[in-house]
Protein backbone atom coordinates (compact mmCIF):
# COMPACT_ATOMS: atom_id res chain seq x y z
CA UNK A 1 -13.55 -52.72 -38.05
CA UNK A 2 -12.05 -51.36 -41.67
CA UNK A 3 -9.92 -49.04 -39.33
CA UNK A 4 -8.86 -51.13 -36.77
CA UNK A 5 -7.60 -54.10 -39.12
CA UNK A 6 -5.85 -51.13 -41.82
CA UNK A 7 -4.40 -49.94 -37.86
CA UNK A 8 -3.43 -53.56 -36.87
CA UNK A 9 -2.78 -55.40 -40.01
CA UNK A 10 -1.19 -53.46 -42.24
CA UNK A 11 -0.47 -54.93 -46.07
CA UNK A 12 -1.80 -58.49 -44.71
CA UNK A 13 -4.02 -60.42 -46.31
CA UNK A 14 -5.65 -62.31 -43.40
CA UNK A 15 -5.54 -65.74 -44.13
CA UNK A 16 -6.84 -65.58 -47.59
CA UNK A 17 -3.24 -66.33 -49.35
CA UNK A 18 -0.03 -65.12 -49.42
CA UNK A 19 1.51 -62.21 -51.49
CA UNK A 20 4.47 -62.31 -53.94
CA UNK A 21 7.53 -60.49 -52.67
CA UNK A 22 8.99 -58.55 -55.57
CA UNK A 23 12.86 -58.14 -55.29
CA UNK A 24 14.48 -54.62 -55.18
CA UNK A 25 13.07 -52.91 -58.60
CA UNK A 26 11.82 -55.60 -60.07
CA UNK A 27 8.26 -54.66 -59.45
CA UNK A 28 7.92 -52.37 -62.59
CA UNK A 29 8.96 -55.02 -64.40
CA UNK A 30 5.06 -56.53 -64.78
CA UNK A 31 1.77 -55.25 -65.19
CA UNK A 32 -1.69 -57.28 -64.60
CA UNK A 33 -2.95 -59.50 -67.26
CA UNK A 34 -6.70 -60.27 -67.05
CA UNK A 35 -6.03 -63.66 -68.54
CA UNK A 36 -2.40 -64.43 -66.92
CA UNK A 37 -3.41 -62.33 -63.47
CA UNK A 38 -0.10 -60.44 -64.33
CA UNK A 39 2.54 -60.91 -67.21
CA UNK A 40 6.52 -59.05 -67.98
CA UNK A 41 6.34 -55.75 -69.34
CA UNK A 42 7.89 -56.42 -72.60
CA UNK A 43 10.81 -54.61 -73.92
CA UNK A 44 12.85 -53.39 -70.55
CA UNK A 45 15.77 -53.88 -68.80
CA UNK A 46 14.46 -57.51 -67.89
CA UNK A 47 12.50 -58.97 -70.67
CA UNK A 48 12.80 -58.49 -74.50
CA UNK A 49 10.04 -58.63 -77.28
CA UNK A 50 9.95 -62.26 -77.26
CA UNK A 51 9.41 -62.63 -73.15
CA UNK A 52 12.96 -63.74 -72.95
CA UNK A 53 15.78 -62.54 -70.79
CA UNK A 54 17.62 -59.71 -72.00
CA UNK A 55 21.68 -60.33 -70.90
CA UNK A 56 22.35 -63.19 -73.68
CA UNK A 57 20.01 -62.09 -77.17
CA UNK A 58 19.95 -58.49 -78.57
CA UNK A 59 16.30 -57.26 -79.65
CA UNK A 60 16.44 -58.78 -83.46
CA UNK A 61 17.88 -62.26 -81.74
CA UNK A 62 21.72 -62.00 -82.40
CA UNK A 63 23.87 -63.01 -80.06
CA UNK A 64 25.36 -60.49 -77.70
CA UNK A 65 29.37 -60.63 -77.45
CA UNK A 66 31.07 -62.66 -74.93
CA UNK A 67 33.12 -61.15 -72.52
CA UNK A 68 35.96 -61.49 -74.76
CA UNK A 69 34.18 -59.31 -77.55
CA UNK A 70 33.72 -62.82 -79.93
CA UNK A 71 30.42 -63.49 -81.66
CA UNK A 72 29.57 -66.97 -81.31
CA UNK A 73 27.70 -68.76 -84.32
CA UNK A 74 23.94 -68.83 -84.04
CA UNK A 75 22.65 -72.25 -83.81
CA UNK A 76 19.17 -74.34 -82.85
CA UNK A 77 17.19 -71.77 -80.65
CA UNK A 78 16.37 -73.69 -77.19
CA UNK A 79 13.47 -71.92 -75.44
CA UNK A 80 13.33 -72.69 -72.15
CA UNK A 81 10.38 -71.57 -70.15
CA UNK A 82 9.29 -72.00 -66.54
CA UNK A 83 8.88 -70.25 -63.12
CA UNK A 84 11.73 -68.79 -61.10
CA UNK A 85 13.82 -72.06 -61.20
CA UNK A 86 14.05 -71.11 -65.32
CA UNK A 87 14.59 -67.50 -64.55
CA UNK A 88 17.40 -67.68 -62.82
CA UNK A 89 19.19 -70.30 -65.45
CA UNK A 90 20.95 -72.50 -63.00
CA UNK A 91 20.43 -75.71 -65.23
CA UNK A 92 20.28 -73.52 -68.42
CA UNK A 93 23.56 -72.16 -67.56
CA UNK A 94 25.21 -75.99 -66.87
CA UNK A 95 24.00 -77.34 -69.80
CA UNK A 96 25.36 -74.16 -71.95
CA UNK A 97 28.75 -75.31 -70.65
CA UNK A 98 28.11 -78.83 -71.67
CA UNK A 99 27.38 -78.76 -74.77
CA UNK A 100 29.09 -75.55 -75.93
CA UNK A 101 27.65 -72.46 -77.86
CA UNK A 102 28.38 -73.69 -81.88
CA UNK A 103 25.48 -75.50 -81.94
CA UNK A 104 22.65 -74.13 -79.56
CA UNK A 105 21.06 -71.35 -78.52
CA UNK A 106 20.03 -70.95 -75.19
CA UNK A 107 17.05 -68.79 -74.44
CA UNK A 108 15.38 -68.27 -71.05
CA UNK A 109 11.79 -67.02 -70.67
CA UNK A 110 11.18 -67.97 -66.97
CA UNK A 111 8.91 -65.66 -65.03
CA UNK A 112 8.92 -65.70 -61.09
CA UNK A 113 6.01 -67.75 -60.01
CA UNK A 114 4.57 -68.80 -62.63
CA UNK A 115 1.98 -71.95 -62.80
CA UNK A 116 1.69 -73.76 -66.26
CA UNK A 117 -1.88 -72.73 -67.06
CA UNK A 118 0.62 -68.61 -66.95
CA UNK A 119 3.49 -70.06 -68.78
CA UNK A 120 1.38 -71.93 -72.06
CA UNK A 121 -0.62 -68.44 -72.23
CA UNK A 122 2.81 -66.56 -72.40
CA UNK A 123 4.09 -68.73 -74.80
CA UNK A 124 1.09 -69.29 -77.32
CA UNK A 125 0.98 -64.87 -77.01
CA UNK A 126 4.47 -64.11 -76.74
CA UNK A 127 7.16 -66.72 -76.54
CA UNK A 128 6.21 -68.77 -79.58
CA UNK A 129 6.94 -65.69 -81.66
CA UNK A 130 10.58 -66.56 -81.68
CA UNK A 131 9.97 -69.61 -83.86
CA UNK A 132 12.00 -72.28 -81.26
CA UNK A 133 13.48 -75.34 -82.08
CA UNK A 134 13.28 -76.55 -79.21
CA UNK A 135 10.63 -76.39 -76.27
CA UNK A 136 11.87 -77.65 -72.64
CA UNK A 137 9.75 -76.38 -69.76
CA UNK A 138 10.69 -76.66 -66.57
CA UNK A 139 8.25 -77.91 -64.12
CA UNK A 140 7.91 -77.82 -60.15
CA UNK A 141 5.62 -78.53 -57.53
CA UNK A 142 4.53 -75.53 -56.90
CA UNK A 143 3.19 -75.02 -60.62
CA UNK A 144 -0.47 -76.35 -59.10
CA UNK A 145 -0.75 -73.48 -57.19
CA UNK A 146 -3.56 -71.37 -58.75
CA UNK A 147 -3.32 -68.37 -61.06
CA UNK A 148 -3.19 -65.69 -58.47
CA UNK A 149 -5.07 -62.33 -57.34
CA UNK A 150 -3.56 -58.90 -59.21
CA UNK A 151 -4.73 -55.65 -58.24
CA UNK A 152 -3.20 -52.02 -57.70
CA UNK A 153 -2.77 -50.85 -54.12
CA UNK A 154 -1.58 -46.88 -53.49
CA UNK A 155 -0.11 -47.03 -56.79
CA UNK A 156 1.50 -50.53 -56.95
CA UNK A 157 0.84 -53.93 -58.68
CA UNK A 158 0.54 -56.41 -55.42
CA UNK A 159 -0.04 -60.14 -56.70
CA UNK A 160 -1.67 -62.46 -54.25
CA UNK A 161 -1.66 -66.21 -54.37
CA UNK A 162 -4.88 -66.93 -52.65
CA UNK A 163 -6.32 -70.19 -51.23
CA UNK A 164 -9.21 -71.23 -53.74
CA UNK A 165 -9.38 -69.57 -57.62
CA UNK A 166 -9.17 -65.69 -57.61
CA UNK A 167 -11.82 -65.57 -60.11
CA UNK A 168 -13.93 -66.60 -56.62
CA UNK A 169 -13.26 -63.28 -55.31
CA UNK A 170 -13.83 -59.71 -56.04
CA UNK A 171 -10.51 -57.69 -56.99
CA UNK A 172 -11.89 -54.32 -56.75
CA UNK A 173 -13.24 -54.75 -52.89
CA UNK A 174 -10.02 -57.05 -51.88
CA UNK A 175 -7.39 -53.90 -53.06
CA UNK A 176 -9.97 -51.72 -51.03
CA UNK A 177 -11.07 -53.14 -48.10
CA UNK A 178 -9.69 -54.98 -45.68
CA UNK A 179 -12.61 -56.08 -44.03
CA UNK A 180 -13.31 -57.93 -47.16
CA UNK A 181 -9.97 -59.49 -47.23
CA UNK A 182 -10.48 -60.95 -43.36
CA UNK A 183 -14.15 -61.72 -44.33
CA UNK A 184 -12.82 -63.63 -47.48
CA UNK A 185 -10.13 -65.18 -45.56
CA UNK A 186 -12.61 -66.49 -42.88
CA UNK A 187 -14.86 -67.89 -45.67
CA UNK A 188 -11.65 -70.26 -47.51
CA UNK A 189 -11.48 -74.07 -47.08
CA UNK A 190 -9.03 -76.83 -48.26
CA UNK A 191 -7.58 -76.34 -51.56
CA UNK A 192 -9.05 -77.97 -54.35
CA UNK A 193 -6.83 -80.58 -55.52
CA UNK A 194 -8.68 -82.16 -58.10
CA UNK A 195 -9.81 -78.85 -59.71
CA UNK A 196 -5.72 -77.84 -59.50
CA UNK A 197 -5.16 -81.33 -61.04
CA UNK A 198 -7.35 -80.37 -64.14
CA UNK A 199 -5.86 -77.21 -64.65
CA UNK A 200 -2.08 -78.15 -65.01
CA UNK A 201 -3.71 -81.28 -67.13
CA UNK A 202 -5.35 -78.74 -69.41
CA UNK A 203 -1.84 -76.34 -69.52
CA UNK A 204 0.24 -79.67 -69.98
CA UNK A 205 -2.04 -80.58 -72.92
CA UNK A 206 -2.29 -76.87 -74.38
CA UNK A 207 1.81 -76.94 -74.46
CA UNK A 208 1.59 -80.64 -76.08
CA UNK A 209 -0.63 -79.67 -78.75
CA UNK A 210 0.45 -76.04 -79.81
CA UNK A 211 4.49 -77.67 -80.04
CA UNK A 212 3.02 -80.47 -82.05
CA UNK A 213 1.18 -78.22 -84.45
CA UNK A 214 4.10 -75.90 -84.92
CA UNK A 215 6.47 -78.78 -85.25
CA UNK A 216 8.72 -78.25 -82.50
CA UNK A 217 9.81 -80.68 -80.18
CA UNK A 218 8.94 -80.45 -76.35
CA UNK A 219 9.53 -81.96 -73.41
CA UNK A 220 9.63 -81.32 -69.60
CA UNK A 221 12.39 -81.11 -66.56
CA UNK A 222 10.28 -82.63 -63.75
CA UNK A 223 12.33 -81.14 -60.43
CA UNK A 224 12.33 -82.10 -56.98
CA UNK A 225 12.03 -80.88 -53.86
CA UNK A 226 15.86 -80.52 -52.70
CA UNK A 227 15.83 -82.54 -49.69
CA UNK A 228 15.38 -86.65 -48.73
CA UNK A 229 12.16 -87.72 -49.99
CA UNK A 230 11.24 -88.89 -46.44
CA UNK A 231 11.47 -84.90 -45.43
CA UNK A 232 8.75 -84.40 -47.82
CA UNK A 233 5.44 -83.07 -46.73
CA UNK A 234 1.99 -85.04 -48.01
CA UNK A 235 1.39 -82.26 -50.46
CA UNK A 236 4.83 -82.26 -51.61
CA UNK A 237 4.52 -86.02 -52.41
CA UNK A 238 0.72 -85.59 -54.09
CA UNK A 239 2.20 -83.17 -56.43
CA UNK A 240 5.27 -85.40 -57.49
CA UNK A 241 2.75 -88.26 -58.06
CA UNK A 242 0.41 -86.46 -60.09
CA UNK A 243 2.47 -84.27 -61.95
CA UNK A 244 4.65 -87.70 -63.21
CA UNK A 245 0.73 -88.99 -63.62
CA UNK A 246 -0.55 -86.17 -66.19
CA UNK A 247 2.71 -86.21 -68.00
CA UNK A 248 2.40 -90.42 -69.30
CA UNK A 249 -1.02 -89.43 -69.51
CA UNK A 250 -0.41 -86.61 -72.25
CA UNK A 251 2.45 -88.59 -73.61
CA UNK A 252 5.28 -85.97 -72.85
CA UNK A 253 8.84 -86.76 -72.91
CA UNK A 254 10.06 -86.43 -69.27
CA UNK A 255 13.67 -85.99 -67.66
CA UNK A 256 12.67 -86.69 -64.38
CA UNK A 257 15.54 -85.31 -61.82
CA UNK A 258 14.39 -86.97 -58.41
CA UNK A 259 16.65 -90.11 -59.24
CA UNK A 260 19.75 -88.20 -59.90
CA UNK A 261 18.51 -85.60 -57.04
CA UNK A 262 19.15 -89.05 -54.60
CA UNK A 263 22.45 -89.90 -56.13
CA UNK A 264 23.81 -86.11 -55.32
CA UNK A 265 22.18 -86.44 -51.99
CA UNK A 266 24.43 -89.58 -51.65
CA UNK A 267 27.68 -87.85 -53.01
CA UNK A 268 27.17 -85.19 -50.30
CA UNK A 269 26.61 -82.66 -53.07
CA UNK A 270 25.20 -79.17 -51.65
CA UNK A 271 21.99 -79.49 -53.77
CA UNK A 272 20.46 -75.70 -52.79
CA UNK A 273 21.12 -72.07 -53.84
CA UNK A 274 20.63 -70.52 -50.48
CA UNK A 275 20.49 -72.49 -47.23
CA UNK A 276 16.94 -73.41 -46.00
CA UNK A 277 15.85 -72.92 -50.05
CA UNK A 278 14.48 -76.55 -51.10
CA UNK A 279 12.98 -75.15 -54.55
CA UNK A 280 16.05 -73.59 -56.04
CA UNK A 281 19.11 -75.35 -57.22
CA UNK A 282 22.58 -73.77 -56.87
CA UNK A 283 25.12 -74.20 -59.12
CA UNK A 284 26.58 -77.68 -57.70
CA UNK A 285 23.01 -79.01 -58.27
CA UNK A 286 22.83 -77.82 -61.57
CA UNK A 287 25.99 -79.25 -62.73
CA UNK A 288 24.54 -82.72 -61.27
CA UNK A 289 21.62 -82.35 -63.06
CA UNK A 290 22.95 -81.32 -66.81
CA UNK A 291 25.06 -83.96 -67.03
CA UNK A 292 22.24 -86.05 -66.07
CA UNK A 293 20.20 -84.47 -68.74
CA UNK A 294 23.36 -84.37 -70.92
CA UNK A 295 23.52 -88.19 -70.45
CA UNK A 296 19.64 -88.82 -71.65
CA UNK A 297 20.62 -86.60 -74.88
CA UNK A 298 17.96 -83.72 -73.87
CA UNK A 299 18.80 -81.60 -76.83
CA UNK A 300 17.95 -82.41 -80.38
């Protein structure tokens, strides 16, 4: 059975999850993490010492040069951290343009598919070492998915989001067997909401309470799903409900995007980056949404 499912079912993981599909290169650009399941590789083309992106900062936090060779003045260092949505600095980007480079600083330390319980153990290790002034994290739906599966296979880091807590599961025989993986994929139920539930409630808290100790404000971007609420799917709407839910129950400050989401839907603005992409916002959306946020003063 090993043979025929390596013959038949190459790479797949048989029903127990799904797998993280790296763009060109960018694989090398983490390693695993036994408390994050995998974290960036500091200090390379992608991410700097602090966990931030490299194209805007130098490695000792200066400014790099505009296009036209001037130095802007440094001002209040805005950390900005979140999954993909961060990482590719759609909103980051808009609100840069809004309120202008004299005053702010605008650093991004998004990492592709993260979940909040990743992104608070980032920052307390790794992010928080560039002293912000500012904390704004960027939360989606998807950030109750659980911390995910990270093993080595024929040389390469493969991350795997699986259907109940990887902890559950044995790391060593799921990178070796695949008659494990189908057996383990047979053996998954339902997720478990309420222990999912817990967990962002935990990372919510951890952010709350590390920010308040250090002084710094912080708040959170709650996004939607880009498309009419009535498109939604039942999980889609439980994870709206709760995440607005845990955030008035840890007393964050919220910009909460759905409302201003309808009123671009109405406008016939062309809310996503890619067709068929509801998670991503291109650069019409973005421009929606920071003057939204520009309106509700998000920066202090």
């Amino acid at each position: 059975m090993e043979l025929a499912l390596r013959w038949f079912f190459p790479g797949m993981v048989m029903g127990a999850g799904s797998q993280l599909q790296f763009r060109a290169g960018e694989r090398a650009n983490f390693q695993a993490d036994p408390e994050c399941g995998y974290i960036p590789v500091l200090g390379n083309a992608a991410y700097d010492r602090f966990g931030c992106r490299v194209d805007r900062y130098d490695e000792k936090g200066r400014r790099l040069p505009d296009r036209d060779g001037s130095q802007p003045r440094q001002g209040k260092r805005i950390l900005f951290v979140g999954d993909s949505v961060t990482r590719r600095g759609r909103i980051q980007d808009a609100l840069e343009k809004h309120y202008g480079k004299q005053d702010y600083e605008y650093w991004n330390a998004g990492v592709e598919s993260f979940n909040t319980m990743q992104e608070l153990v980032f920052y307390r290790r790794v992010n928080s070492q560039l002293k912000p002034d500012q904390v704004i994290l960027t939360f989606h739906n998807n950030d109750f998915q659980d911390t995910p599966l990270v093993f080595r296979e024929n040389g390469e880091l493969q991350i795997h989001f699986m259907r109940r807590d990887g902890q559950h599961i044995n790391a060593w025989l799921f990178s070796h067997s695949y008659l494990y993986r189908w057996l383990t994929g047979l053996s998954l139920g339902n997720l478990d909401r309420a222990r999912q539930r817990a967990a962002v409630k935990e990372a919510l808290a951890g952010f709350r309470q590390i920010t308040s100790q250090q002084k710094v404000p912080f708040s959170v971007i709650l996004l939607p799903i880009l498309k009419p609420y009535e498109q939604w799917t039942n999980k889609e709407k439980w994870s709206r409900q709760n995440a607005l839910e845990l955030l008035k129950e840890e007393g964050i400050t919220t910009y909460d995007l759905f409302p201003d989401m309808e009123a671009a839907l109405k406008e016939g603005v062309d809310l996503p980056e890619s067709p068929g992409d509801s998670w991503h916002p291109g650069v019409a959306a973005a421009e929606h949404f920071a003057r939204y946020l520009v309106r509700q003063k998000i920066l202090r």
